[in-house]
C-alpha atoms as a PDB file:
ATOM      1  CA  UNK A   1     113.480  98.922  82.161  1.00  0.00           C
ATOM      2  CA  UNK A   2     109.924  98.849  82.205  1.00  0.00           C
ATOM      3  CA  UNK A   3     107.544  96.187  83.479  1.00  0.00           C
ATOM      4  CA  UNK A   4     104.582  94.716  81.503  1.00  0.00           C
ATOM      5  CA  UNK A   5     101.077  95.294  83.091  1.00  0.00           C
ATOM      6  CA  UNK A   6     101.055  91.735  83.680  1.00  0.00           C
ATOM      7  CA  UNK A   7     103.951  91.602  86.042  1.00  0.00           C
ATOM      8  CA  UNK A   8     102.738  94.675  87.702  1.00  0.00           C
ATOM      9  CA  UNK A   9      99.385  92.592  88.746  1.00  0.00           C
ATOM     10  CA  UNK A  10     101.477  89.487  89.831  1.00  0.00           C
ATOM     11  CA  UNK A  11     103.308  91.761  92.197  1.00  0.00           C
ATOM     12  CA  UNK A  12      99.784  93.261  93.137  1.00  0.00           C
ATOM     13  CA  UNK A  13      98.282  90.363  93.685  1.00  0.00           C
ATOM     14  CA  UNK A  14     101.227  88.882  96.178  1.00  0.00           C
ATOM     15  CA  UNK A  15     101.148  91.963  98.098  1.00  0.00           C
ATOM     16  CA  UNK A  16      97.717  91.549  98.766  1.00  0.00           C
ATOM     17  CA  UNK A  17      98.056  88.425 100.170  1.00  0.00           C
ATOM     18  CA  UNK A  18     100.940  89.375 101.703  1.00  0.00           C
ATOM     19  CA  UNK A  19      98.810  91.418 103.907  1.00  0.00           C
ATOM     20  CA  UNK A  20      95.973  89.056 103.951  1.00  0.00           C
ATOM     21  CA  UNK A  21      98.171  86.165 105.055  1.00  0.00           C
ATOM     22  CA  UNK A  22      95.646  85.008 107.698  1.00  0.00           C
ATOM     23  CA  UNK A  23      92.550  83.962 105.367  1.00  0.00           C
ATOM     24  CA  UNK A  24      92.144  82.727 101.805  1.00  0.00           C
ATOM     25  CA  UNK A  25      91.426  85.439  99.336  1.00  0.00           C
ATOM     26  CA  UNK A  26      89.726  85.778  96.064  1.00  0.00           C
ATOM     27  CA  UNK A  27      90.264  87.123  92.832  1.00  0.00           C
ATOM     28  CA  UNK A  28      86.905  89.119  92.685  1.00  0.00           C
ATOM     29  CA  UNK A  29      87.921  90.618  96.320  1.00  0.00           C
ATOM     30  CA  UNK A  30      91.750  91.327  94.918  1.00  0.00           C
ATOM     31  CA  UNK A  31      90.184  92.846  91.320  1.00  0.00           C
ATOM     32  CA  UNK A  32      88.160  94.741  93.290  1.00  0.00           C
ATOM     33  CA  UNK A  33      90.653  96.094  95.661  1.00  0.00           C
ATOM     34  CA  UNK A  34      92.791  97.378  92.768  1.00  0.00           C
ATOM     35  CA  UNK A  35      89.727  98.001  90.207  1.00  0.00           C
ATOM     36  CA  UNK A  36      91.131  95.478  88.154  1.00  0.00           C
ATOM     37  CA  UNK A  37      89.982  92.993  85.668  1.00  0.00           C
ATOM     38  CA  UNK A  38      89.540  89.618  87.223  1.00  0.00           C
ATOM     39  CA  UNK A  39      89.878  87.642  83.811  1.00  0.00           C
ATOM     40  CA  UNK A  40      93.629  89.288  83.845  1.00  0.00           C
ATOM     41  CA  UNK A  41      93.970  88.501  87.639  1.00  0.00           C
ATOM     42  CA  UNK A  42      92.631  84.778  86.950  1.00  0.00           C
ATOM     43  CA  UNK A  43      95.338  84.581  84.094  1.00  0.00           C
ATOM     44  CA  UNK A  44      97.900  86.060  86.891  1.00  0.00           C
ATOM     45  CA  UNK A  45      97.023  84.469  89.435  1.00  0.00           C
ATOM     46  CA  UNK A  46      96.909  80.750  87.236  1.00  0.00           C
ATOM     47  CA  UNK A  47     100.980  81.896  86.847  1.00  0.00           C
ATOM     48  CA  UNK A  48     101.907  82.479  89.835  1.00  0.00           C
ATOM     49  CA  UNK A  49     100.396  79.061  91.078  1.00  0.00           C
ATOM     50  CA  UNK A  50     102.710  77.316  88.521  1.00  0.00           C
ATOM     51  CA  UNK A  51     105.645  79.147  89.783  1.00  0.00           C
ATOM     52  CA  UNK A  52     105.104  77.942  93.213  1.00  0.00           C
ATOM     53  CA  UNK A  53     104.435  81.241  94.290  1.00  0.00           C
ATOM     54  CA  UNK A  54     100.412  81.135  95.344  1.00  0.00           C
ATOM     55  CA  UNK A  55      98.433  78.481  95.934  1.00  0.00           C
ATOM     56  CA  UNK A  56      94.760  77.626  95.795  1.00  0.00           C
ATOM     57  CA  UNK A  57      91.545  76.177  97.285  1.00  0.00           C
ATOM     58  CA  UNK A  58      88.788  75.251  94.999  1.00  0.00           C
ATOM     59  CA  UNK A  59      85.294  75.072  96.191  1.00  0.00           C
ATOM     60  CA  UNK A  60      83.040  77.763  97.644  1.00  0.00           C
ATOM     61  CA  UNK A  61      85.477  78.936 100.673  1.00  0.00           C
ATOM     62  CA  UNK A  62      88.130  78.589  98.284  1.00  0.00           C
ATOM     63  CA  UNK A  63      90.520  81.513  97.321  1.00  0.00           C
ATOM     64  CA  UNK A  64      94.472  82.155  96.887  1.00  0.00           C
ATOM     65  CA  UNK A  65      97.459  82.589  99.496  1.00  0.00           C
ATOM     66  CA  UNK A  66     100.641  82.787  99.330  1.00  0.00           C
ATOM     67  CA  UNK A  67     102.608  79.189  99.091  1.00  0.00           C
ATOM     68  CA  UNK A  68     105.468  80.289 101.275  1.00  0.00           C
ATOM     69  CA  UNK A  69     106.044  82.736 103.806  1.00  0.00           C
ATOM     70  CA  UNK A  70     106.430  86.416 102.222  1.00  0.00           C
ATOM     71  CA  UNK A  71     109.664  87.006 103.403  1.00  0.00           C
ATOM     72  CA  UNK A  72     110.630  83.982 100.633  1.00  0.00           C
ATOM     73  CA  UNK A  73     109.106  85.499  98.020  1.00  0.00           C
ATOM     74  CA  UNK A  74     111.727  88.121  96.403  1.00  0.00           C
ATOM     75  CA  UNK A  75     110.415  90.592  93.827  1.00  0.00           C
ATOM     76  CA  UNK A  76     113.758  89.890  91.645  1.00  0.00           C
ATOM     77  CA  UNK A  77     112.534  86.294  91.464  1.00  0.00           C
ATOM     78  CA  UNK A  78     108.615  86.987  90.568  1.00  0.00           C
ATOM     79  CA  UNK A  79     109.765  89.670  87.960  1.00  0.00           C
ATOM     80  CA  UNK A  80     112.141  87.054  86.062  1.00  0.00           C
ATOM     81  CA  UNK A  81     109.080  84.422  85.970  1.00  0.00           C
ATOM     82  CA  UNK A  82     106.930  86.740  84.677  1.00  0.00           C
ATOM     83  CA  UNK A  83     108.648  88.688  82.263  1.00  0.00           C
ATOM     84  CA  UNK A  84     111.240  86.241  81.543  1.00  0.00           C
ATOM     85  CA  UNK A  85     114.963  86.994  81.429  1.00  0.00           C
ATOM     86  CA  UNK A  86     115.505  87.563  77.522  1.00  0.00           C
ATOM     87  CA  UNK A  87     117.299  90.582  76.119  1.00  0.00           C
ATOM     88  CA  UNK A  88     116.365  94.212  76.851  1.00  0.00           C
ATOM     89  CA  UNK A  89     117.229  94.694  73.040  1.00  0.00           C
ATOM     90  CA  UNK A  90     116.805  92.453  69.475  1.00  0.00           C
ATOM     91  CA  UNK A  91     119.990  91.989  69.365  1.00  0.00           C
ATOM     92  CA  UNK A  92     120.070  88.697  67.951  1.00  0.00           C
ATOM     93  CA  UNK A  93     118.532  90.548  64.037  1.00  0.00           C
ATOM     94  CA  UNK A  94     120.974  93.165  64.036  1.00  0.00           C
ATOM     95  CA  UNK A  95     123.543  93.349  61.484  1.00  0.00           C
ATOM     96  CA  UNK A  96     126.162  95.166  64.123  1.00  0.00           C
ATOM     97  CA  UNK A  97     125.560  92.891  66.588  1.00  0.00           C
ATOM     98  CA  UNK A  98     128.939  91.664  65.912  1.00  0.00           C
ATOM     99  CA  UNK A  99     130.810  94.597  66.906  1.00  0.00           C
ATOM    100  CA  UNK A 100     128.162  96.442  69.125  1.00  0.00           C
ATOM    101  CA  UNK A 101     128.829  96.435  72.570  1.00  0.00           C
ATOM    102  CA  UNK A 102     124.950  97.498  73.629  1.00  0.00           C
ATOM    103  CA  UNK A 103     124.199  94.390  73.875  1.00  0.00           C
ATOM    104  CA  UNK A 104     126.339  93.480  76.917  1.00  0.00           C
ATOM    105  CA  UNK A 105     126.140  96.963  78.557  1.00  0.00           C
ATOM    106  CA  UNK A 106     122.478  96.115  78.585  1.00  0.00           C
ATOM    107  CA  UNK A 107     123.028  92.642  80.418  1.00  0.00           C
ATOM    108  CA  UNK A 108     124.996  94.568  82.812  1.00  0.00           C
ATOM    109  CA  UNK A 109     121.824  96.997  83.489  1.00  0.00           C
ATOM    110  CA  UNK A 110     119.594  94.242  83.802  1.00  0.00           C
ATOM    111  CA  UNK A 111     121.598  92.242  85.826  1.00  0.00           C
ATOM    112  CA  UNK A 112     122.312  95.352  88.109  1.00  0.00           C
ATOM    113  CA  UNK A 113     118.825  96.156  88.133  1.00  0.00           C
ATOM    114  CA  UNK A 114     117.449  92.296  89.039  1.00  0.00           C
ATOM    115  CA  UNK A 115     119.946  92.142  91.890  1.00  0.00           C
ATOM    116  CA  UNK A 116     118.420  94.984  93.672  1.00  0.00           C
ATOM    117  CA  UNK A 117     114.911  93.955  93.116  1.00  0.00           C
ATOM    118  CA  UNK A 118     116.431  90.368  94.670  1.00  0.00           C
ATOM    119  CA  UNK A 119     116.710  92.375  98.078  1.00  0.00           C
ATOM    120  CA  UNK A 120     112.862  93.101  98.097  1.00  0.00           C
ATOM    121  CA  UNK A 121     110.446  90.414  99.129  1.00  0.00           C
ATOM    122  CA  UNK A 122     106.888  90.530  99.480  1.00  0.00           C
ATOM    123  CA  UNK A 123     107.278  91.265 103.262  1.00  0.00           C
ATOM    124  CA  UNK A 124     109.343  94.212 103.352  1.00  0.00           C
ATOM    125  CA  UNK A 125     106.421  95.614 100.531  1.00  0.00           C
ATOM    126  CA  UNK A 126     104.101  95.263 103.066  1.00  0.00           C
ATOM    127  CA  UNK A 127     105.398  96.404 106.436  1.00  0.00           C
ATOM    128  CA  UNK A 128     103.323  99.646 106.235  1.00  0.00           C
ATOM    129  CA  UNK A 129     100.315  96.816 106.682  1.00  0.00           C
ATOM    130  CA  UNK A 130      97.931  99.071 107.887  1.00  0.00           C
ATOM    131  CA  UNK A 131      98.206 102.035 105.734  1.00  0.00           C
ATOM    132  CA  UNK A 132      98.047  99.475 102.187  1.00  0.00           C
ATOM    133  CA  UNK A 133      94.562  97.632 103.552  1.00  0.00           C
ATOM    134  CA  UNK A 134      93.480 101.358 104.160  1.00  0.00           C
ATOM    135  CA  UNK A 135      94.283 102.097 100.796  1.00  0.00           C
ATOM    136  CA  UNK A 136      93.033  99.168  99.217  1.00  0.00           C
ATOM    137  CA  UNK A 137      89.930  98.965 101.105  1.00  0.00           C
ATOM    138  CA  UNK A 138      88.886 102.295 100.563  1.00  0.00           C
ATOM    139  CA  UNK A 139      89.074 101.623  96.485  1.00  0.00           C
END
């Protein structure tokens, strides 16, 4: 399975402030950090909010955090928000579908492959704290 681009940045952008937990951080500063575009990190980041997932402040200090501590916040559970939890095929056009078993060995993947991305949360992505703000602050 692969991710979309945009789920990748959701799980940038909560790893991030997963490590930046103490202050309020922007979207220029995250964009920045990853040499990303901030009109796809302001789409992102508008997502996430909705999903309960980040919140905001408005205003000049304003910025993003997360909305709940990042041992909450499971990868499994951001990845089905933002990519949804719809087929891995098109099964639902296919004149085997019928009789093809794909379909459900594909379920089977996925569901294999969500449960182990339920394990991971934000926090255990950013327990090497001080090598990833290295890293991102030297981009």
């Amino acid at each position: 399975m692969r991710l979309t681009r945009y789920t990748d940045y959701a799980l940038r952008v909560l790893i991030y402030l997963g490590l930046h937990a103490d202050r309020l951080c922007t979207i220029a500063e995250i964009a920045g950090a990853y040499g990303i575009s901030q009109n796809h990190l302001t789409k992102v980041a508008h997502d996430l909010g909705k999903a309960g997932f980040v919140e905001s402040a408005r205003g000049r200090m304003g910025g993003l955090r997360l909305a709940k501590p990042a041992a909450m916040i499971s990868v499994g559970a951001v990845v089905r928000v933002m990519e949804g939890e719809g087929c891995l095929a098109d099964c639902e056009t296919c004149v085997i579908a019928p009789a093809c078993r794909l379909a459900n060995a594909l379920e089977t993947a996925r569901d294999a492959f969500m449960a182990s991305l339920d394990a991971v949360t934000v926090a255990s992505l950013t327990r090497r704290g001080g090598a990833l703000r290295h890293l991102l602050d030297a981009a």
